[in-house]
C-alpha atoms as a PDB file:
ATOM      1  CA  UNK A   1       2.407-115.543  51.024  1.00  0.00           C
ATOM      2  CA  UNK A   2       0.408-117.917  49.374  1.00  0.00           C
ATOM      3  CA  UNK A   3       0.518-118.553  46.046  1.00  0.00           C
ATOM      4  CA  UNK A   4      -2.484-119.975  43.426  1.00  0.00           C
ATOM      5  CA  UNK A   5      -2.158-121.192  40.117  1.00  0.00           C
ATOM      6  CA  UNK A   6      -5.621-120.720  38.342  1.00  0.00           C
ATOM      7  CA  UNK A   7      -6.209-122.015  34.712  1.00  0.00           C
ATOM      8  CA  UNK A   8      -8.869-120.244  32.605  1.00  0.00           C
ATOM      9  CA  UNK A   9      -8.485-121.947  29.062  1.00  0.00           C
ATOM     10  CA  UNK A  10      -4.610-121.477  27.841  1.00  0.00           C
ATOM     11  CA  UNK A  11      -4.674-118.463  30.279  1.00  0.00           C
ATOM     12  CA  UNK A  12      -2.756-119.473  33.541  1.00  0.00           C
ATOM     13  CA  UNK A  13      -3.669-116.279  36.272  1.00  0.00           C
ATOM     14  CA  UNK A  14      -1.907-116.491  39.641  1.00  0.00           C
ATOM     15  CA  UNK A  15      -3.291-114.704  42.537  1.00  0.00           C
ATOM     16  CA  UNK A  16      -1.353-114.019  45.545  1.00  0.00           C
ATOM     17  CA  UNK A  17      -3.282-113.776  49.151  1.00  0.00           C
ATOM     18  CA  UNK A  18      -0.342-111.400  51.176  1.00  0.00           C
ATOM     19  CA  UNK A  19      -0.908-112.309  54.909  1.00  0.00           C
ATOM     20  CA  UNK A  20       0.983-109.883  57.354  1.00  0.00           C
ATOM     21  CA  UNK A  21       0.993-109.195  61.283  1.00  0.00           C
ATOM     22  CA  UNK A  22       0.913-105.979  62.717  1.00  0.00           C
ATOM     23  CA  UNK A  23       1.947-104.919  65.970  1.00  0.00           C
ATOM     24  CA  UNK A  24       2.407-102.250  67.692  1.00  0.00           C
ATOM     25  CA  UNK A  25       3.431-100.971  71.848  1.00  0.00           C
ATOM     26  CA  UNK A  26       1.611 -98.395  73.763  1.00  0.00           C
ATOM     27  CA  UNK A  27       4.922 -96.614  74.089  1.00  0.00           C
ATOM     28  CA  UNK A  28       8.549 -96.694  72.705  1.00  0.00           C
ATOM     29  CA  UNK A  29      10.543 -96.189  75.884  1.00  0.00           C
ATOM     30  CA  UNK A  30       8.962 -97.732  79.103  1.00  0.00           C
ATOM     31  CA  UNK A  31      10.343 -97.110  82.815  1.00  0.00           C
ATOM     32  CA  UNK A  32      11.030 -99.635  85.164  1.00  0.00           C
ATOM     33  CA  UNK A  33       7.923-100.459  86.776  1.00  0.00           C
ATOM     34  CA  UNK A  34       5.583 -99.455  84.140  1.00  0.00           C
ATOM     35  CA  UNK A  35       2.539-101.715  82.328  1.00  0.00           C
ATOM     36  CA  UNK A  36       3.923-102.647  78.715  1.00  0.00           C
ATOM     37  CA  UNK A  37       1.466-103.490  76.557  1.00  0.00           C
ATOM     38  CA  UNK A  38       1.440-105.039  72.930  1.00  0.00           C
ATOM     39  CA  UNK A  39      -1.199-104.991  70.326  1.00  0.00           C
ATOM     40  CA  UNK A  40      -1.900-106.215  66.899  1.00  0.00           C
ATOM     41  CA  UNK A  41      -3.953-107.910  64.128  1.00  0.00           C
ATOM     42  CA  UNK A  42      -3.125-110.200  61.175  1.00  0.00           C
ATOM     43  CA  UNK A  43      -4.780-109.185  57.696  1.00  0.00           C
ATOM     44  CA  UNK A  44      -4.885-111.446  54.354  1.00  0.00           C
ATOM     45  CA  UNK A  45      -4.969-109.073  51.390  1.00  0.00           C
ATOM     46  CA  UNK A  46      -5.581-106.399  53.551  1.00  0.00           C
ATOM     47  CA  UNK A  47      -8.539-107.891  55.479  1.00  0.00           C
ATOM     48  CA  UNK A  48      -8.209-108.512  59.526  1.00  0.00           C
ATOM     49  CA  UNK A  49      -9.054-112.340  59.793  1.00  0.00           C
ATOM     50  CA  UNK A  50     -10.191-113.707  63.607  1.00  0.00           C
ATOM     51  CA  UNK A  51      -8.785-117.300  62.990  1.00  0.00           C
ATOM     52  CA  UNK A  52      -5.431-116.972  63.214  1.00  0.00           C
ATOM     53  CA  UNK A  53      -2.821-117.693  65.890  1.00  0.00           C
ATOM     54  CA  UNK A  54       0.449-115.236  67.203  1.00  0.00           C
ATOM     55  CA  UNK A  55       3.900-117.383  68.424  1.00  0.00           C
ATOM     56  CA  UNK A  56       5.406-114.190  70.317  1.00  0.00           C
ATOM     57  CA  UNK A  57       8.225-113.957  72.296  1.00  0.00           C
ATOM     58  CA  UNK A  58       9.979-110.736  73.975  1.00  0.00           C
ATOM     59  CA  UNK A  59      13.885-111.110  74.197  1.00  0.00           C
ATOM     60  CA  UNK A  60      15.608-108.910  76.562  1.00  0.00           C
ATOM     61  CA  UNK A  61      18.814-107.108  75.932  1.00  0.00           C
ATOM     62  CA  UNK A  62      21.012-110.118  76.864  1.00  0.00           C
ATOM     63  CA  UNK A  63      19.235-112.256  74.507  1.00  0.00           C
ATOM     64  CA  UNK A  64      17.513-114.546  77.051  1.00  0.00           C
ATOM     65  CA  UNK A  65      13.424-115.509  76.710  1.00  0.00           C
ATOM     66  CA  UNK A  66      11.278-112.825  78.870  1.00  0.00           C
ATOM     67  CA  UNK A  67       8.074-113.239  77.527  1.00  0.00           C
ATOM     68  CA  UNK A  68       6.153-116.087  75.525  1.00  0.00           C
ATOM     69  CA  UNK A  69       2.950-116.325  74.238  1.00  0.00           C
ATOM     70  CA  UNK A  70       0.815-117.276  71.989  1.00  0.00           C
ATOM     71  CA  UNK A  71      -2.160-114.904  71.084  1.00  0.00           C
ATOM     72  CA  UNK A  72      -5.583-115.517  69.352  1.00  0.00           C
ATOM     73  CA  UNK A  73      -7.032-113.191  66.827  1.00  0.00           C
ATOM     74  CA  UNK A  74     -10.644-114.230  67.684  1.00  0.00           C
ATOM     75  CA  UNK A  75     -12.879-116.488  69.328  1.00  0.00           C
ATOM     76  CA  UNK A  76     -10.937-119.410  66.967  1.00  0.00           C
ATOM     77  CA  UNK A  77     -13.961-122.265  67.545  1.00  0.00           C
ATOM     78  CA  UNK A  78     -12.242-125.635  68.396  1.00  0.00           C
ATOM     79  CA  UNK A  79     -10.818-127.567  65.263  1.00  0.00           C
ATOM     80  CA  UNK A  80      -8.175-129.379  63.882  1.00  0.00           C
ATOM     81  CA  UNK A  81      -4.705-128.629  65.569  1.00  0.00           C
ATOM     82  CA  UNK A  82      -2.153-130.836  64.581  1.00  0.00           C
ATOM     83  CA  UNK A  83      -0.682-131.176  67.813  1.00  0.00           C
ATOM     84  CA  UNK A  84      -2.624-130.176  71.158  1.00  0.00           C
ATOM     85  CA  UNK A  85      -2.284-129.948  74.705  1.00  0.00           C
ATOM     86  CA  UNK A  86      -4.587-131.823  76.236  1.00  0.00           C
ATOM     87  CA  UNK A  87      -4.010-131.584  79.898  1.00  0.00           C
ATOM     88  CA  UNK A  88      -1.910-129.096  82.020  1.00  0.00           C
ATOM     89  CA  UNK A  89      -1.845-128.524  85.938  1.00  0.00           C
ATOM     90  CA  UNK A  90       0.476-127.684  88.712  1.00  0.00           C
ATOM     91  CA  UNK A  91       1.787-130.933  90.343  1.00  0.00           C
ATOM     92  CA  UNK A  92       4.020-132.102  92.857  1.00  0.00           C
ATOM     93  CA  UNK A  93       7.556-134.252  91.483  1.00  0.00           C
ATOM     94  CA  UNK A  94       5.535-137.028  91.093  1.00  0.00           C
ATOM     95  CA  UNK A  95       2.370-135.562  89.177  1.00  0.00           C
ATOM     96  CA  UNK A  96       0.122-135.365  92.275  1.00  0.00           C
ATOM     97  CA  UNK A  97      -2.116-132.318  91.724  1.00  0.00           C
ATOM     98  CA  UNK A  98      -0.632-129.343  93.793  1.00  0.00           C
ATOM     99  CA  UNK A  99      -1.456-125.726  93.610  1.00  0.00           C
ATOM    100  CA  UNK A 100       0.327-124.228  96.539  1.00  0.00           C
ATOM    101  CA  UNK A 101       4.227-123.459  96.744  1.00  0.00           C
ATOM    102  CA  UNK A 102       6.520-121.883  98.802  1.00  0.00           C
ATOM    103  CA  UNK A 103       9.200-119.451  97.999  1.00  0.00           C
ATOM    104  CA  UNK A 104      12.466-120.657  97.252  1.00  0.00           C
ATOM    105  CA  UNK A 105      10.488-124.297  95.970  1.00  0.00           C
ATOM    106  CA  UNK A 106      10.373-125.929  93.451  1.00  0.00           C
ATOM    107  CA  UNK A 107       6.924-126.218  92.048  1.00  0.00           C
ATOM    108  CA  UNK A 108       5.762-128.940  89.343  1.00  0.00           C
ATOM    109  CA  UNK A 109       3.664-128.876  85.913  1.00  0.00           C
ATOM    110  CA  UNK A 110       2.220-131.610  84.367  1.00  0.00           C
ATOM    111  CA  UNK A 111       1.473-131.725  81.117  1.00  0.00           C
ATOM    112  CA  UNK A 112       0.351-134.116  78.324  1.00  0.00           C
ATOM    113  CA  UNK A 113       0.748-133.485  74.307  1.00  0.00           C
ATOM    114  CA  UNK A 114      -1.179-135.234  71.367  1.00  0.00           C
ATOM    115  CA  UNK A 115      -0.583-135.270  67.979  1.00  0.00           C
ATOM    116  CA  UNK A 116      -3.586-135.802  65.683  1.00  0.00           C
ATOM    117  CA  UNK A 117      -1.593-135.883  62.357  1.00  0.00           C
ATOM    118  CA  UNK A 118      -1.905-139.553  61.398  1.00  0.00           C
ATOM    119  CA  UNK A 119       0.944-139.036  58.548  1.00  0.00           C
ATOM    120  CA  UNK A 120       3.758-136.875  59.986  1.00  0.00           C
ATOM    121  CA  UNK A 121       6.286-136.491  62.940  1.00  0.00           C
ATOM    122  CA  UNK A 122       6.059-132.719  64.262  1.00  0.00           C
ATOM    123  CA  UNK A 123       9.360-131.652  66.370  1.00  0.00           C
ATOM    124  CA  UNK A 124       7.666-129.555  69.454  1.00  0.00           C
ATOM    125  CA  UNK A 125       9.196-127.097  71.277  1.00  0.00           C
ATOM    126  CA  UNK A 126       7.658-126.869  74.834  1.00  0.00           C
ATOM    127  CA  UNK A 127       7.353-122.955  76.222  1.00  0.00           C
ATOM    128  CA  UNK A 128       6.358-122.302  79.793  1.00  0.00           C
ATOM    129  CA  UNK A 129       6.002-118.460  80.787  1.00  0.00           C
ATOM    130  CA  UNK A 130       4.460-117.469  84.448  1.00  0.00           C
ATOM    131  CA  UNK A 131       3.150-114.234  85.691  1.00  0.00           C
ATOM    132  CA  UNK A 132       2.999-112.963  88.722  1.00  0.00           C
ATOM    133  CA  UNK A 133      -0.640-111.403  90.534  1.00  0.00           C
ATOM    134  CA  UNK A 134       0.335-107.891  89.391  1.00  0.00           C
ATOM    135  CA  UNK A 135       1.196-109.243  85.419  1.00  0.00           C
ATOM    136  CA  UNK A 136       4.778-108.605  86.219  1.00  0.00           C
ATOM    137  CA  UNK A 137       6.768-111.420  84.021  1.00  0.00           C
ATOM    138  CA  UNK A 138       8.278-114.454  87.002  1.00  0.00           C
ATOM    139  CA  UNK A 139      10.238-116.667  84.295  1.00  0.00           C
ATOM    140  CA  UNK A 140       9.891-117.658  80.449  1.00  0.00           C
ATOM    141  CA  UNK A 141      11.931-120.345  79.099  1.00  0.00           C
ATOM    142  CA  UNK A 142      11.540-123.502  76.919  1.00  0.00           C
ATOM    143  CA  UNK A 143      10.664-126.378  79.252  1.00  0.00           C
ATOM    144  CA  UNK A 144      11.648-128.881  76.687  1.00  0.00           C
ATOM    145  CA  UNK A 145      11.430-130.293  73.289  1.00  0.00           C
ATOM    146  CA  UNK A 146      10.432-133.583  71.564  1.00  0.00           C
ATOM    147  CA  UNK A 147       9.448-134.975  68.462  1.00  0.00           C
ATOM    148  CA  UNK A 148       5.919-136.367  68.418  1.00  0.00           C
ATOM    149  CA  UNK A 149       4.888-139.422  66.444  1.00  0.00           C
ATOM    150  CA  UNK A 150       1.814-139.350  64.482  1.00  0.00           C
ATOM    151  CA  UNK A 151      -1.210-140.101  66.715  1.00  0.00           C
ATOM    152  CA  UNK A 152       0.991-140.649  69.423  1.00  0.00           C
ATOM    153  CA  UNK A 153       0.135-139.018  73.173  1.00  0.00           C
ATOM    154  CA  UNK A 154       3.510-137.489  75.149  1.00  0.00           C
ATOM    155  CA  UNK A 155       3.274-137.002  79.074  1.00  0.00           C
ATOM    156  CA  UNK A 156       6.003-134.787  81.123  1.00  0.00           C
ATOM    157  CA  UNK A 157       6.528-133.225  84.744  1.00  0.00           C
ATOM    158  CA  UNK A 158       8.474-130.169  84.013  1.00  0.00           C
ATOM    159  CA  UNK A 159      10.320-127.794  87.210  1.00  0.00           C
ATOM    160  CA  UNK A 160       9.026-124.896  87.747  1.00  0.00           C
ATOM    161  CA  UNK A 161      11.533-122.507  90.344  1.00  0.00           C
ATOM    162  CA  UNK A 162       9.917-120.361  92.346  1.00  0.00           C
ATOM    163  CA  UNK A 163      12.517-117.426  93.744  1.00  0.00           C
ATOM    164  CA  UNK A 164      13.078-116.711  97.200  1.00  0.00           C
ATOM    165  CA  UNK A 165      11.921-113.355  96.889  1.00  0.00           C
ATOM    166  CA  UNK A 166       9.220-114.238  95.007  1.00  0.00           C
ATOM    167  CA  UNK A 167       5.864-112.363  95.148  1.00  0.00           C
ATOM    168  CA  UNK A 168       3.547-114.266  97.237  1.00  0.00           C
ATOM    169  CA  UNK A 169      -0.373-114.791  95.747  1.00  0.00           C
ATOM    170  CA  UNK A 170      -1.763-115.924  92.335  1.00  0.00           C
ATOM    171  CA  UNK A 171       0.495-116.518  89.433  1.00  0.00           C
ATOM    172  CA  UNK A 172      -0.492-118.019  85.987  1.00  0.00           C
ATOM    173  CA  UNK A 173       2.030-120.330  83.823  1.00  0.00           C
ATOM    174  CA  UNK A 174       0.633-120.286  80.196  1.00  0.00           C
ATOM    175  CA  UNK A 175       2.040-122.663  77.845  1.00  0.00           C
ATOM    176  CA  UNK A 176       2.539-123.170  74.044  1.00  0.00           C
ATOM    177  CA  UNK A 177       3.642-125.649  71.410  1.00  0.00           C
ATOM    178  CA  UNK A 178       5.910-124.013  69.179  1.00  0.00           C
ATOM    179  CA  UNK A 179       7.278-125.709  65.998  1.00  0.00           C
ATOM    180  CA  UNK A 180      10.457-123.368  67.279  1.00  0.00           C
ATOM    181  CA  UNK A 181      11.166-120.326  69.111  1.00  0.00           C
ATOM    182  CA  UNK A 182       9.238-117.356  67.213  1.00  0.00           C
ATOM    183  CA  UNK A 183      12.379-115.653  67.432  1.00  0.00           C
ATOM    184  CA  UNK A 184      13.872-118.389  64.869  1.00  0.00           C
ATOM    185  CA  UNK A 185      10.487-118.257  62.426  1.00  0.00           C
ATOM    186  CA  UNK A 186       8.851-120.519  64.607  1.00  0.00           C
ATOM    187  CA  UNK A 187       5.327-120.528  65.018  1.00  0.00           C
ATOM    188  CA  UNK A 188       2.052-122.248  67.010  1.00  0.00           C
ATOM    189  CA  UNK A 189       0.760-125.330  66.758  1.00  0.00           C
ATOM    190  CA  UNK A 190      -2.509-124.859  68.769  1.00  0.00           C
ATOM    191  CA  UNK A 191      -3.946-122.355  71.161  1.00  0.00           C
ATOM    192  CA  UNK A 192      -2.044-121.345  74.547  1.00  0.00           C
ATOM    193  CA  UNK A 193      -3.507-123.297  77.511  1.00  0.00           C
ATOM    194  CA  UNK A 194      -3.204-121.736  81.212  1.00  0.00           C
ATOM    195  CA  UNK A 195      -3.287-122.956  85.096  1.00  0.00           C
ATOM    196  CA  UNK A 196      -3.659-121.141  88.233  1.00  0.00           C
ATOM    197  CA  UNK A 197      -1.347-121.735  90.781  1.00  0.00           C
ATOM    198  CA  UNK A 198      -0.443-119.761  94.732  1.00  0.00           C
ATOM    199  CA  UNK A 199       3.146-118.272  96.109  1.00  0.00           C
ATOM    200  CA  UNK A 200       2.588-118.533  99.487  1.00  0.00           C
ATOM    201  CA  UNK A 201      -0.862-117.483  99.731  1.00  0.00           C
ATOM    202  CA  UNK A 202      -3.813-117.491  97.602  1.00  0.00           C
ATOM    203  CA  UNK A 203      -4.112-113.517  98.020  1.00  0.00           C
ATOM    204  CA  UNK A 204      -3.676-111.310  95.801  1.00  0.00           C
ATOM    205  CA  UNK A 205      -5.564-112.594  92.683  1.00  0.00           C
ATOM    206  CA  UNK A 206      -4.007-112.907  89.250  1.00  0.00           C
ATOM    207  CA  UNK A 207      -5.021-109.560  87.350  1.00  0.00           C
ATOM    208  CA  UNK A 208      -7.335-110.210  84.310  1.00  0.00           C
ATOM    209  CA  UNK A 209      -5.562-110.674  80.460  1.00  0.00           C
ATOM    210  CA  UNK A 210      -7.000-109.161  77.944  1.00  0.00           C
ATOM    211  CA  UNK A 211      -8.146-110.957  74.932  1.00  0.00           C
ATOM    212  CA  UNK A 212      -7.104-110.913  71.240  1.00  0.00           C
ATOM    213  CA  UNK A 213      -3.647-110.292  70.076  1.00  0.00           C
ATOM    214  CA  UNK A 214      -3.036-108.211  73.214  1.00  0.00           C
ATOM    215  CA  UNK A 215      -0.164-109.307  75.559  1.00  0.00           C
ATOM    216  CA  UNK A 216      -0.538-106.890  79.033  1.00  0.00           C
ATOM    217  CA  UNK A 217       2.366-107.313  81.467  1.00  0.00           C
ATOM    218  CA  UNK A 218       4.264-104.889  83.790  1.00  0.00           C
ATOM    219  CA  UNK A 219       7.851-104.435  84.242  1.00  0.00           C
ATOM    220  CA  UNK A 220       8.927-104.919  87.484  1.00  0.00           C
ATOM    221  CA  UNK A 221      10.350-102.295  89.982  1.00  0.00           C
ATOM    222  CA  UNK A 222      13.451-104.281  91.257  1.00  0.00           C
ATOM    223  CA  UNK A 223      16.700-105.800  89.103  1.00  0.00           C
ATOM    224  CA  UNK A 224      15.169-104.883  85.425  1.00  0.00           C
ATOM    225  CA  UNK A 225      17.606-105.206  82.616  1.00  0.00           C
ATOM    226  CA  UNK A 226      17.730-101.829  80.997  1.00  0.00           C
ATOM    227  CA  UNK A 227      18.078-101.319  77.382  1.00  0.00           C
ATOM    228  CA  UNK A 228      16.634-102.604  74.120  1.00  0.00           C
ATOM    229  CA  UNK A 229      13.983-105.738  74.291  1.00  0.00           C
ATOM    230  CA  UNK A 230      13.206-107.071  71.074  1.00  0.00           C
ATOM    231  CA  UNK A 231       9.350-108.457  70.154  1.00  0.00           C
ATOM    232  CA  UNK A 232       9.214-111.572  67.429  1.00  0.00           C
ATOM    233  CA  UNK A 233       5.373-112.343  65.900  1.00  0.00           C
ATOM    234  CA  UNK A 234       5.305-115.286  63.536  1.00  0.00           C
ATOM    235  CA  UNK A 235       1.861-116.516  61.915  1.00  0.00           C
ATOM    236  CA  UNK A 236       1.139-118.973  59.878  1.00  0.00           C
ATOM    237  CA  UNK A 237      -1.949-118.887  58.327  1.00  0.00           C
ATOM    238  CA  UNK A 238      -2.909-120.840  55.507  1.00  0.00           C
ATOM    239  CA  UNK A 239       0.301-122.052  54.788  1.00  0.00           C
ATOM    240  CA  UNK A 240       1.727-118.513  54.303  1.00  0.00           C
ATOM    241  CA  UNK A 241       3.811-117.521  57.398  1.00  0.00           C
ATOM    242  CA  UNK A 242       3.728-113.822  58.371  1.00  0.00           C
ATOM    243  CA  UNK A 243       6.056-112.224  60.330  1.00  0.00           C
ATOM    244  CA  UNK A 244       6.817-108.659  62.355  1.00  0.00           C
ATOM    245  CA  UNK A 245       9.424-107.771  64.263  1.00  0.00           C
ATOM    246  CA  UNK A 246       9.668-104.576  67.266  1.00  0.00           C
ATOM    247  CA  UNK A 247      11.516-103.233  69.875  1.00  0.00           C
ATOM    248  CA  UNK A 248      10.849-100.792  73.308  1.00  0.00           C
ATOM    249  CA  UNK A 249      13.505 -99.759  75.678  1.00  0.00           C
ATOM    250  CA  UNK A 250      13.749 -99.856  78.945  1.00  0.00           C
ATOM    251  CA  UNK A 251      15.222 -96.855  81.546  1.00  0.00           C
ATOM    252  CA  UNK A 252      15.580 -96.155  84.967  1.00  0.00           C
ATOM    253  CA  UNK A 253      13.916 -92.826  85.214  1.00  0.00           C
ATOM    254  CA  UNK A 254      16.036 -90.742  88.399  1.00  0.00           C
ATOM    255  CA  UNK A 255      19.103 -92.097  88.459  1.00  0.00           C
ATOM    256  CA  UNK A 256      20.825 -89.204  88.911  1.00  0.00           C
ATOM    257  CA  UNK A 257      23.792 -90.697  90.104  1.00  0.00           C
ATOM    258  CA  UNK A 258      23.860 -93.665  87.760  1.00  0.00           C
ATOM    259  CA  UNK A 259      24.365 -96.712  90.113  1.00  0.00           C
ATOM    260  CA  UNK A 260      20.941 -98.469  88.709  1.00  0.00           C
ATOM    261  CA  UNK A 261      19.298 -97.840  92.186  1.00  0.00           C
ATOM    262  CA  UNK A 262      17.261 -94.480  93.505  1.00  0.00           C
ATOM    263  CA  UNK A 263      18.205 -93.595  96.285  1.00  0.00           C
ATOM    264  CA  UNK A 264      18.531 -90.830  98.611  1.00  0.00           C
ATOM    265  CA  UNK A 265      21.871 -90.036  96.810  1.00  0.00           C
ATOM    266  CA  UNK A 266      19.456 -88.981  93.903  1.00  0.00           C
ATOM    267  CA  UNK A 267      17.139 -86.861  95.945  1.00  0.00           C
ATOM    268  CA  UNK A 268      20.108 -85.647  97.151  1.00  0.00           C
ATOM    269  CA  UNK A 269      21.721 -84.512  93.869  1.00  0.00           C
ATOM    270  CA  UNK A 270      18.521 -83.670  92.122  1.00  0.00           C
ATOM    271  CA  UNK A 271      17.306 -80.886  94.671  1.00  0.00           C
ATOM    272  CA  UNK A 272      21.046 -80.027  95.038  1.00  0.00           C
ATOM    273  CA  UNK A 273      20.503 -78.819  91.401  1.00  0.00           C
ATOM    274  CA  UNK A 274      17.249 -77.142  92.339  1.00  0.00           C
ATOM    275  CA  UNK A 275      16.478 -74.079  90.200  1.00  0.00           C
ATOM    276  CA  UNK A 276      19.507 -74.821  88.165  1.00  0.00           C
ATOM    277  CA  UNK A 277      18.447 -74.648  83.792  1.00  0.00           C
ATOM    278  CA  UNK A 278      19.787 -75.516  80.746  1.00  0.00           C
ATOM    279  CA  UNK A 279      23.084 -73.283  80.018  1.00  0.00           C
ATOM    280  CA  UNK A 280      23.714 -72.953  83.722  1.00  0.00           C
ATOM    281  CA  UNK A 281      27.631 -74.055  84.962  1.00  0.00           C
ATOM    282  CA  UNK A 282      26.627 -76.251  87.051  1.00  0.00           C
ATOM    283  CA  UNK A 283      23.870 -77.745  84.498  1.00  0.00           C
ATOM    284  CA  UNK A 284      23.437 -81.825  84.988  1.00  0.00           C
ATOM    285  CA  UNK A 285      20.682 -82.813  82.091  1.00  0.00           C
ATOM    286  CA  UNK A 286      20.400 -86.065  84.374  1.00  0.00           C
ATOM    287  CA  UNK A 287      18.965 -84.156  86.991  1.00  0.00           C
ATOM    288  CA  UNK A 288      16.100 -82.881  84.304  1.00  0.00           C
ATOM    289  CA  UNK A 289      14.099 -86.057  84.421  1.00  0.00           C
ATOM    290  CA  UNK A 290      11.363 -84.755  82.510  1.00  0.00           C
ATOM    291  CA  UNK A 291      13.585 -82.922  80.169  1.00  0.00           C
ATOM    292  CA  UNK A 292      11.956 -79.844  80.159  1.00  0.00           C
ATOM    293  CA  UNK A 293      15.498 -78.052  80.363  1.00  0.00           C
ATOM    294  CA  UNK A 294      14.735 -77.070  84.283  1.00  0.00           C
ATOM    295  CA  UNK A 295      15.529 -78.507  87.390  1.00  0.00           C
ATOM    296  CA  UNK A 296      12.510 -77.837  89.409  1.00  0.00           C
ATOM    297  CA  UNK A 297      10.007 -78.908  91.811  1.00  0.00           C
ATOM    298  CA  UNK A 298       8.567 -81.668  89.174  1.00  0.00           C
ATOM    299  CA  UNK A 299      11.882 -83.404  88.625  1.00  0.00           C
ATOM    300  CA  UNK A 300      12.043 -83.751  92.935  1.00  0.00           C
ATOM    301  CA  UNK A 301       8.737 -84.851  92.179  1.00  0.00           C
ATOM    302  CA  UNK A 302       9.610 -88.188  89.934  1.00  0.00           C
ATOM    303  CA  UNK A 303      12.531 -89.039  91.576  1.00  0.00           C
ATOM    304  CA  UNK A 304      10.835 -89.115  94.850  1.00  0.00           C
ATOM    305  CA  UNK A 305       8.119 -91.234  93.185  1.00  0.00           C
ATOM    306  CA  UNK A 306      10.556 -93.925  92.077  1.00  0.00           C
ATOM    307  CA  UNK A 307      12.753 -94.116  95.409  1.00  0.00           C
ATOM    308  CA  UNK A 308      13.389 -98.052  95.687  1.00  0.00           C
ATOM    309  CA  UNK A 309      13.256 -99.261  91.752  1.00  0.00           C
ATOM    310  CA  UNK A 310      16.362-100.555  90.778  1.00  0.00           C
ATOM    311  CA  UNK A 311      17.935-101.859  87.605  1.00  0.00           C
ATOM    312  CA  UNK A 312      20.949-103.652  85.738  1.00  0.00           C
ATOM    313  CA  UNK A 313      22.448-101.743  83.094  1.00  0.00           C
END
């Protein structure tokens, strides 16, 4: 909140400009596999403004990074930013431009930081995040941090892992300049710069982000952590720092038999319940996976659909 002090005569008013983030999912609960996606605005007194910039990052339930971003309101035009990125590419360990990596590698990213502040030191926290072609997340985690002298230019090669059973085709690292992790009130110095870069083979192509204060990502179909992920926004806009704070969860939909994989063992124990409804002996509510208090051709239906996904609970 920002606070000013205006003096009319002996008559001191003070006006307050509230500036607040809102944010919301497309759904509470998500299923492994399924396209999460996370919209918002940020309003002064009310009023959506288009110059602003989101820090968010999505923690999952053991506390570790999962997603990091950070999100434009508008088309911000190109300005003053304290500290910048100026250059970013995929490299090999000595800062040769490189674009394509094998699985199980380790792939390389350049990058080069500038502060134009000609009075302060800012401390910088360095965030890479990487998607793979289909938007499903490949790693988020703070490359590094740094304080940067005033005027001064930094230059790094950062590792970048790529798994073994990594998905092969286009994936995009974006990167931000936090003053912190959002998660600890810390917020964006400058706009979130991207580069391209191939698993394996250039094919598929990286799917399309949308634009705006909308994050789009999938959750993948193998090893998800199930349970509670938490979302932290932080703005700071005009020198009043806004905050929100949300949370989705994340099931296994047709695990009948609760070993965080479908399997035939659940196609086996959901049409072993076939025809079986709520009040029955023999009732299992597992087995009603669309919890319409039936077991019926529909519940075969989904579990069938998501033989292969498994999870961690």
């Amino acid at each position: 909140m920002i606070i000013l002090f205006l003096l009319f005569g002996n008559m001191m008013i003070v006006l307050a400009l509230i500036v607040d983030i809102g944010m919301e999912t497309d759904k509470q609960i998500y299923s492994v596999g399924d396209p999460v996606r996370i919209s918002g605005n940020v309003t002064a007194d009310g009023v959506p403004v288009n110059d602003a910039l989101v820090a968010i990052e999505i923690l999952n339930p053991y506390g570790s990074s999962y997603v990091i971003r950070t999100v434009k309101t508008g088309e911000i035009p190109s300005g003053y930013w304290k500290v910048q990125i100026l250059n970013l590419y995929t490299c090999d360990s000595v800062g040769n431009p490189k674009t394509l990596f094998n699985k199980g590698a380790m792939a390389y990213v350049f990058i080069s930081i500038k502060s134009y502040d000609s009075y302060f030191t800012h401390h910088v926290k360095v965030a890479f995040y990487a998607q793979y072609s289909d938007n499903s997340p490949l790693i988020a985690y703070y490359s590094f941090e740094i304080d940067v002298e005033p005027e001064h230019e930094i230059q790094n090669i950062a590792s970048l892992p790529i798994p073994t059973n990594a998905q092969s085709g286009e994936a995009v690292i974006f990167v931000s300049l936090f003053s912190d992790t959002p998660a600890n009130a810390g917020t964006a110095y400058c706009p979130e710069k991207t580069a391209s870069f191939y698993i394996a083979s250039t094919t598929p192509p990286a799917q399309p982000q949308p634009q705006y204060f909308n994050i789009t990502f999938k959750m993948p179909k193998k090893d998800v952590k199930l349970g509670n992920y938490m979302i932290y926004a932080r703005s700071m806009y005009q020198n009043s720092l806004a905050t929100e704070i949300k949370s989705f969860k994340v099931i296994l939909v047709g695990d009948i038999v609760k070993d965080g994989r479908i399997d035939m063992r659940d196609i086996g124990a959901v049409c072993s319940l076939y025809g079986t409804k709520e009040g029955d002996p023999n009732w299992n509510p597992a087995a009603d996976v669309n919890n319409d208090k039936k077991v019926d051709m529909r519940d075969i239906g989904i579990v069938c659909n998501n033989y292969g996904k498994t999870a961690i609970y």
